[in-house]
Each structure stands twice: as structure tokens, then as C-alpha cells.
Protein backbone atom coordinates (compact mmCIF):
# COMPACT_ATOMS: atom_id res chain seq x y z
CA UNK A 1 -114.37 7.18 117.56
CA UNK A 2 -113.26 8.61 114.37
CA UNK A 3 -112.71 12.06 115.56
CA UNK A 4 -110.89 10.47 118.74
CA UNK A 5 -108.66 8.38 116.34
CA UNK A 6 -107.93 11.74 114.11
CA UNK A 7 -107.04 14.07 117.03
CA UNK A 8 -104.49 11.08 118.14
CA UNK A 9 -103.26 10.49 114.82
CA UNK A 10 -102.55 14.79 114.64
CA UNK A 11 -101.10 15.03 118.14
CA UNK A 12 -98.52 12.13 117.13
CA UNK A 13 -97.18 14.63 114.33
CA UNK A 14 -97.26 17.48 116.59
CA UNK A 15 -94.90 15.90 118.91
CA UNK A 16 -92.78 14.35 115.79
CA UNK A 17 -92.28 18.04 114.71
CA UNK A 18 -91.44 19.07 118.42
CA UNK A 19 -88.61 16.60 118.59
CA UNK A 20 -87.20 18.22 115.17
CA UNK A 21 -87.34 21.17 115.98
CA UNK A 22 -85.11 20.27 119.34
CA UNK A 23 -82.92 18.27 116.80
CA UNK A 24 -82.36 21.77 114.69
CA UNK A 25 -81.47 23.55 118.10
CA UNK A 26 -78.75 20.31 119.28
CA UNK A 27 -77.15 20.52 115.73
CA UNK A 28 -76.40 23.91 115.22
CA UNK A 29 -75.62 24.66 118.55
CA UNK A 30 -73.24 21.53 118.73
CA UNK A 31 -71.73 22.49 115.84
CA UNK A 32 -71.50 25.82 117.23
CA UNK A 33 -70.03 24.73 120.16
CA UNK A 34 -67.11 22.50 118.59
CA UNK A 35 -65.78 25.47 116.70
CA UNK A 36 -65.88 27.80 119.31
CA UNK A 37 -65.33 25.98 122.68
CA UNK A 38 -68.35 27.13 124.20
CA UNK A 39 -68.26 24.53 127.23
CA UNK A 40 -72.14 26.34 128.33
CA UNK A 41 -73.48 25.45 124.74
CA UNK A 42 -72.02 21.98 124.78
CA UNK A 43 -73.46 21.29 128.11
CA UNK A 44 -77.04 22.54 126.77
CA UNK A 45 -76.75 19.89 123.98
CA UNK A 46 -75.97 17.36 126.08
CA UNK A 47 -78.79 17.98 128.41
CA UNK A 48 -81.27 18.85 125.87
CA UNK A 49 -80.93 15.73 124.52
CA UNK A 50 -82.67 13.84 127.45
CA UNK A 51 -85.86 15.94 125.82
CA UNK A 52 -85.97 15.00 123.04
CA UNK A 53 -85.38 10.70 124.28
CA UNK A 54 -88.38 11.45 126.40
CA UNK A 55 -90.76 12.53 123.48
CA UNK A 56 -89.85 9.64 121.99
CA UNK A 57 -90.79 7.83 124.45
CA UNK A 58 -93.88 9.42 124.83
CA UNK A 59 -94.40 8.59 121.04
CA UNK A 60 -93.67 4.85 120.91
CA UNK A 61 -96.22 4.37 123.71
CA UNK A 62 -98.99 6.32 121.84
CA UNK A 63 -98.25 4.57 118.74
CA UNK A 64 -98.52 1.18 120.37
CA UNK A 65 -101.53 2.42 122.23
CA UNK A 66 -103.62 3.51 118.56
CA UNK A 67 -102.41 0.06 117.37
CA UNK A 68 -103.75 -1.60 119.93
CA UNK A 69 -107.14 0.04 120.24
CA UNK A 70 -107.85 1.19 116.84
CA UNK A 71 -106.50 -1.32 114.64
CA UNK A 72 -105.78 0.92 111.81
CA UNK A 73 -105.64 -0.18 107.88
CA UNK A 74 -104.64 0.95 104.89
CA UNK A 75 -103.09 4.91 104.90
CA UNK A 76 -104.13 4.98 108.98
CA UNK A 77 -101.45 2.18 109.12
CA UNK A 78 -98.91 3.53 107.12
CA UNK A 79 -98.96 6.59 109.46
CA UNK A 80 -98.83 4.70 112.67
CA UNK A 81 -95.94 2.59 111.59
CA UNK A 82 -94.21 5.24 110.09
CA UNK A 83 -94.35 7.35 113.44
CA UNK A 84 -92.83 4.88 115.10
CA UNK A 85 -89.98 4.81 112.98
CA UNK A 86 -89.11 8.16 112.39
CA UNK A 87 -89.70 8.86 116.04
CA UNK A 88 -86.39 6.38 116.45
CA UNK A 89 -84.99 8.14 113.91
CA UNK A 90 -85.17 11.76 114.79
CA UNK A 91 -84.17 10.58 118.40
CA UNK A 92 -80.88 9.53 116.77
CA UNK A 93 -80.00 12.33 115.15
CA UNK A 94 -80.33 14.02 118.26
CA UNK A 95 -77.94 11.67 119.86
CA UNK A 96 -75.76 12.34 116.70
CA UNK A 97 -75.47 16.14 117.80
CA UNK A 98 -75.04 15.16 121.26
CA UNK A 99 -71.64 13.24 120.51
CA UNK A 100 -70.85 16.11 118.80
CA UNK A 101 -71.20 18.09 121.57
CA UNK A 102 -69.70 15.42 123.58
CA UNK A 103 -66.38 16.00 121.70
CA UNK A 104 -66.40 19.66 122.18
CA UNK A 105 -66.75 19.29 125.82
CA UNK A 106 -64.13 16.77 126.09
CA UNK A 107 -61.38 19.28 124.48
CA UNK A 108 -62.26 22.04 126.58
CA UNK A 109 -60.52 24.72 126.66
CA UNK A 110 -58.87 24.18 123.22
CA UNK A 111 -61.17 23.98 119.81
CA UNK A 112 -61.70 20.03 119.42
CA UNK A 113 -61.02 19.89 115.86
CA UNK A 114 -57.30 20.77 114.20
CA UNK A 115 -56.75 23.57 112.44
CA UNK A 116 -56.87 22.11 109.33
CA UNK A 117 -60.13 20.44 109.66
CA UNK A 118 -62.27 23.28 111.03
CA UNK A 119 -63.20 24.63 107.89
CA UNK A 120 -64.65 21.30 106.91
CA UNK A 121 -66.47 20.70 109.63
CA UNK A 122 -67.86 24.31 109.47
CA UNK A 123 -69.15 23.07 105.97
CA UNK A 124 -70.59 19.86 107.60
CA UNK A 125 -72.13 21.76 110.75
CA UNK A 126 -73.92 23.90 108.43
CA UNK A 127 -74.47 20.70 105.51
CA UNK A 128 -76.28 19.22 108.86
CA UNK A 129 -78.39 22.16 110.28
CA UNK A 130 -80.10 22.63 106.42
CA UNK A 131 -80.76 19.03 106.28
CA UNK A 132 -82.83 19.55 110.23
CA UNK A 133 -84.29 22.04 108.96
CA UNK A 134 -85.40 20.18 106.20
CA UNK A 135 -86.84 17.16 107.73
CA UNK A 136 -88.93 19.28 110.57
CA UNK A 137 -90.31 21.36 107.54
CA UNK A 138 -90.98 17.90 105.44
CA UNK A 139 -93.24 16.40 108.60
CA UNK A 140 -95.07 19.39 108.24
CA UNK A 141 -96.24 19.30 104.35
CA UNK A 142 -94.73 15.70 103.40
CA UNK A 143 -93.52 17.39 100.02
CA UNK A 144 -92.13 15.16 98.16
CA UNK A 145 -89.97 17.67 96.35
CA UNK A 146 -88.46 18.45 99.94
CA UNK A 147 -87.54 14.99 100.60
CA UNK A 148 -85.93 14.82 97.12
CA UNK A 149 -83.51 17.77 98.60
CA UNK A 150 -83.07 16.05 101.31
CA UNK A 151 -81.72 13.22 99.90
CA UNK A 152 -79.28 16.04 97.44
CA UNK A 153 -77.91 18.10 100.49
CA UNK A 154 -77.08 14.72 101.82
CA UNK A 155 -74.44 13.79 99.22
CA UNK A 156 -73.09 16.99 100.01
CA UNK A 157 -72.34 15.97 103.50
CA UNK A 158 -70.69 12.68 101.85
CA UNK A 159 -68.47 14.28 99.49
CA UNK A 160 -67.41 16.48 102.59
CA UNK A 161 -67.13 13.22 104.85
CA UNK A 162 -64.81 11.26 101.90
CA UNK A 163 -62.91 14.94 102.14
CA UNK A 164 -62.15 14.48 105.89
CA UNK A 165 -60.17 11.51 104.86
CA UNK A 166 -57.99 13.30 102.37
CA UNK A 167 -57.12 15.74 105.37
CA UNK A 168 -56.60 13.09 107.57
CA UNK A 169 -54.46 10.58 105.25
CA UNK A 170 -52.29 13.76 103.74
CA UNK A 171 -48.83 13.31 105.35
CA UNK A 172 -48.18 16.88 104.96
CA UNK A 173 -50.68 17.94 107.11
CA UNK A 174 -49.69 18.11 111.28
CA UNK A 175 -52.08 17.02 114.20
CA UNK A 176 -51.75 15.12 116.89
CA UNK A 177 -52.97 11.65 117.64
CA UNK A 178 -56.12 12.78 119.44
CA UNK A 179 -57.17 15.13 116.59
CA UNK A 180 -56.88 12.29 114.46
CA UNK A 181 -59.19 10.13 116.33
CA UNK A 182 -61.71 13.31 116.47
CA UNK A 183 -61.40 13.81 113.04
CA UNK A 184 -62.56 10.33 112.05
CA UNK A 185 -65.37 10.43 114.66
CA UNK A 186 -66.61 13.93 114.20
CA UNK A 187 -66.94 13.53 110.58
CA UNK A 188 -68.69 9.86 110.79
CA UNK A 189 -70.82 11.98 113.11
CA UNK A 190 -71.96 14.35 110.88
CA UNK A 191 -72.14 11.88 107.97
CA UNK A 192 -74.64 9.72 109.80
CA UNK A 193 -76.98 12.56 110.59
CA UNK A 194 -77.65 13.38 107.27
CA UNK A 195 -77.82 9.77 106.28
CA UNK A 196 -81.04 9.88 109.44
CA UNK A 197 -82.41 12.86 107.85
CA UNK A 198 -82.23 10.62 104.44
CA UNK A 199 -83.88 7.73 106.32
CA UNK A 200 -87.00 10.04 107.49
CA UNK A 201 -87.22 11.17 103.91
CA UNK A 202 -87.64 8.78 102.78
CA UNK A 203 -90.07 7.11 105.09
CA UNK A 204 -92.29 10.00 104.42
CA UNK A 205 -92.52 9.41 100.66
CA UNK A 206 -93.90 5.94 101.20
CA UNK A 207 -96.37 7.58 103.28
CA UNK A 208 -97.10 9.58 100.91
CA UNK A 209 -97.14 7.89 97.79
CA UNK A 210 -97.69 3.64 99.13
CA UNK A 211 -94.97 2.97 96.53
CA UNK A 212 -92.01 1.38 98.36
CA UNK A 213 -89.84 2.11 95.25
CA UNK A 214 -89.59 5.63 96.46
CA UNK A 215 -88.26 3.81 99.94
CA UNK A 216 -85.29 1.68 98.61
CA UNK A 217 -83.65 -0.31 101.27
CA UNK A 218 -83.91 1.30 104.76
CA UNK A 219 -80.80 3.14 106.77
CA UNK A 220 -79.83 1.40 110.17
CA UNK A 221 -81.48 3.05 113.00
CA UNK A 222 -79.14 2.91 115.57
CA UNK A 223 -75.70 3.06 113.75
């Protein structure tokens, strides 16, 4: 039963990993796509996403399924539950890159973002990709000195985020009232993903560790 229990426990990571992996693909090629007006690559995001909702899925019902036959304790627990959560929380940061994408599509033919803003959010696309790449590498080796850096390239993405504002609120700068409304969104967009990536981080050093010091307060799942 043990051996049963372990090759569960493993495949449960496996497909946790899968789903990051897709989440590295939606972000960069959403981000991709919203400076370029590739209408193909936004499309691909958009349908990609259903993917990665499905392993999800797939996860939640084998997490409830080891709870409910196998009763875990102790570390075995910690695993389970923590699945489950970071499961919910990769599948939002895929939805994250799919708004982003969503945008792009919805300006079509013209480059979503004004010219003023697109070097920012070339600094945030790319603030967003290292932090994906981050989290699937953490779920592989749960180093904690990874999720530290997590956590660090995140306040990168916030300094950037409180810098959309000062674009957005300077009086000298010229967009119109659409671009405005992208601005705001794209950049709480991008914030948020990071502040997921955060969220999984730090999940995975109370896995690791059983200390929930290391865990402070949890990030909403679904803002």
C-alpha cells in the first residue's frame, strides 16, 4: 500500500510541474504577444489555457481521492494539502497570462499598450517569465534558497507595478482613454502573477521546513 501511496504522491508532482511548465509557455508568449500584436500567439494562450484548468482538475480529484483512501499524517499530509493549493495557484497564474493575452487580442491590429508604457511592461513580461521559471524549477528540488528569490524578483515586479502609476498619473504623458484602462489592468496583471508565484513559494517552504513562520499570511487565490 505504501509503494501505491508513493507512486500517487510522485505522479501528483509530476503533473504540478506539467502545469508550470504550460504556465512558463502562456507568460512569455502572452507577453510576447502584447508587444508585438501577434493575434496567432494570443489565440494559443488563450486556448492553452483550457490545459492547464484541466490538470488541475485532474489534480484536485487525485488529491481528494489519497485523502480519502489513505488518510495521510504528518509530512504525507503536508504534501497532499499543499498540492491542492498550489494546484489552484499555478492554475491562476495561468489565467493571469491568459488576460494578458486577452488584452492583446482585443487591440488587434495595433500594440495594446501605449508607447510610453511598452518598455515597462517589457520589464514586467520578462520580471514574470523568471519568476515561472522559478516556481516550476522550485517544485522540482523545493530549495529553499529558490523560493527566497522568488519572493526578491517579486518586489521587482512591484516596484515596476507602483512605476506604471507614475506613467499613468504624469500629465505630460499622451494616451488615450482605452490605453489608460489597459495600463492599469495589464500591470495589476502582471503584479498578481508574481504575487502567485510568491504564494507557491512559499507554500513549498512549509513543506519543507513544518515551520509556518516561513509561510506568513497566505495570498488570495483567486484575486
Amino acid at each position: 500500500m505504501r509503494e501505491i501511496f508513493n507512486q500517487e504522491l510522485e505522479q501528483v508532482g509530476t503533473d504540478l510541474h506539467r502545469m508550470s511548465l504550460l504556465v512558463i509557455d502562456a507568460i512569455e508568449n502572452a507577453s510576447t504577444a502584447l508587444q508585438t500584436a501577434d493575434l496567432q500567439l494570443a489565440e494559443n494562450v488563450i486556448r492553452a489555457d483550457e490545459q492547464i484548468d484541466e490538470i488541475e482538475r485532474s489534480l484536485d480529484e487525485q488529491c481528494i481521492s489519497l485523502l480519502a483512501r489513505q488518510a495521510p499524517v504528518a509530512t504525507d499530509l503536508r504534501v497532499v494539502i499543499a498540492a491542492l493549493r498550489m494546484s489552484a495557484t499555478i492554475e491562476r497564474m495561468g489565467d493571469l497570462a491568459r488576460h494578458i493575452a486577452l488584452v492583446a487580442r482585443g487591440r488587434y491590429p495595433e500594440v495594446a499598450p501605449a508607447p510610453s508604457m511598452r518598455e515597462v511592461f517589457t520589464e514586467m513580461g520578462a520580471a514574470a517569465t523568471k519568476v515561472a521559471h522559478q516556481v516550476s524549477r522550485l517544485l522540482e528540488t523545493r530549495d529553499l534558497e529558490l523560493a527566497a528569490g522568488v519572493e526578491r524578483d517579486d518586489d521587482t515586479l512591484d516596484a515596476l507595478h507602483k512605476h506604471t502609476f507614475t506613467i499613468l498619473l504624469d500629465p505630460a504623458v499622451e494616451m488615450t482613454r482605452q490605453q489608460m484602462v489597459d495600463g492599469v489592468l495589464l500591470g495589476r496583471y502582471f503584479e498578481r502573477f508574481g504575487d502567485h508565484g510568491v504564494s507557491v513559494a512559499r507554500r513549498t517552504s512549509y513543506l519543507v521546513t513544518g515551520d509556518l513562520s516561513n509561510s506568513v499570511a497566505p495570498l488570495p487565490e483567486r484575486s
